[in-house]
Protein backbone atom coordinates (compact mmCIF):
# COMPACT_ATOMS: atom_id res chain seq x y z
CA UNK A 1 121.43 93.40 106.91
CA UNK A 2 123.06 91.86 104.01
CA UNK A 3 119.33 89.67 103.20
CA UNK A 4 118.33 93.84 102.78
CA UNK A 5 120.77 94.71 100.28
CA UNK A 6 121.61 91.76 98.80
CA UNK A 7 120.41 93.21 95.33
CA UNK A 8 118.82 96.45 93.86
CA UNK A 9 115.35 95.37 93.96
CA UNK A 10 116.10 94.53 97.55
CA UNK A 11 117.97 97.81 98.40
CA UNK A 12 115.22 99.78 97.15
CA UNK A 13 112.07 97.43 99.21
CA UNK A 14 114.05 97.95 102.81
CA UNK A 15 114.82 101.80 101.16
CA UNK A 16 110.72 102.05 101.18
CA UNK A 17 110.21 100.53 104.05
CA UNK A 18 111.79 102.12 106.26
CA UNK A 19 111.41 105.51 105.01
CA UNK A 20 107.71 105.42 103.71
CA UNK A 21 106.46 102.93 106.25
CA UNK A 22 108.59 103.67 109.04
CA UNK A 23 109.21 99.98 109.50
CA UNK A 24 112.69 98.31 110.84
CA UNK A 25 114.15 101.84 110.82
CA UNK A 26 116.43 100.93 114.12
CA UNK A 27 117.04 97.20 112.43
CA UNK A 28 118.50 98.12 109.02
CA UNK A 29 119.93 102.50 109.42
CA UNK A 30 121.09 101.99 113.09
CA UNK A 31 123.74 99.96 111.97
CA UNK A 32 124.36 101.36 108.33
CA UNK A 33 124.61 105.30 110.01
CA UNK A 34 127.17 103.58 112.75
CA UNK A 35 128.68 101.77 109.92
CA UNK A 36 129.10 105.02 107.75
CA UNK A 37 128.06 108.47 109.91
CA UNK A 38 127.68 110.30 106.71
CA UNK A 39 124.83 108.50 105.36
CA UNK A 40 122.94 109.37 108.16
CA UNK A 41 122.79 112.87 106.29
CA UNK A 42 121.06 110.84 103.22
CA UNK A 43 118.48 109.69 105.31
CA UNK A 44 117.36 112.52 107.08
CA UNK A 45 117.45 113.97 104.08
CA UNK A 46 114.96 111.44 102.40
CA UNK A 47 113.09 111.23 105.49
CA UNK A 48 112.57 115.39 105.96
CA UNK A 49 111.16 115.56 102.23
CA UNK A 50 109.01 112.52 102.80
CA UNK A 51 107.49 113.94 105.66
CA UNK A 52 106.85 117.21 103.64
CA UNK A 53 105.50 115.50 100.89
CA UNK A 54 102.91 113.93 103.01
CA UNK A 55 102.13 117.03 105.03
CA UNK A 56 101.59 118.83 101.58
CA UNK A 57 99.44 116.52 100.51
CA UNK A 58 97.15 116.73 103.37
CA UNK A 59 97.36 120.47 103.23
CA UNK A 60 96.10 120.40 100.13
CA UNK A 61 93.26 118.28 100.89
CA UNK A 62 92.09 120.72 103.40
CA UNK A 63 92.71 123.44 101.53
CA UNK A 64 90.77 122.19 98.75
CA UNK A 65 87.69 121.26 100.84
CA UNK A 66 87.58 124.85 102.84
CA UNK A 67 87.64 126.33 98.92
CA UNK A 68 84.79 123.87 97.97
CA UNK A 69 82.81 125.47 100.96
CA UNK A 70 83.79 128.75 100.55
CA UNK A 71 82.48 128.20 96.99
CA UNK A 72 79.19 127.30 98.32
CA UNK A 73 78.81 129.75 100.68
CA UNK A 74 78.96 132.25 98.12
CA UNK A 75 76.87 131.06 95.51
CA UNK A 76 74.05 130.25 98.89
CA UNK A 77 74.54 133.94 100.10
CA UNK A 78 74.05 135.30 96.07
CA UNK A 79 70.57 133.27 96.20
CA UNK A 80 69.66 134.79 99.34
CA UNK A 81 69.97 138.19 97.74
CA UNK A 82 68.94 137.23 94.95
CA UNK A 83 65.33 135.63 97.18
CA UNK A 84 65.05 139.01 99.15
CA UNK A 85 64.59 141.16 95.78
């Protein structure tokens, strides 16, 4: 643990990695939230709007692709009608 905060630039690496990568989390926040209950509030925290960052960004990938269809689909069904007069 102190090899993960032994300086900013450290803090901040172990910080990513465990909340972006999920990696170490028991290693490194175990201890710290045992240490120090409250911060297990911070990371929860960090680790709720990371998850809803992610999920919005995949939501908006699908999202984007069903309006791309739907898109198509309506400029298809115009040149059908268009076709049948």
């Amino acid at each position: 643990c102190q090899r993960a905060f032994a300086s900013v630039m450290s803090s901040n690496l172990t910080f990513l990695q465990q909340l972006v990568a999920g990696d170490s989390w028991g290693l490194v926040s175990i201890p710290i939230i045992e240490e120090e209950p409250s911060t297990a509030i911070i990371f929860l925290a960090v680790m709720t709007s990371i998850n809803l960052g992610l999920l919005n960004l995949v939501l908006t990938a699908i999202v984007d692709v069903a309006n791309t269809a739907r898109e198509a689909d309506v400029q298809q069904k115009l040149m059908d009608k268009q076709a049948e007069f």
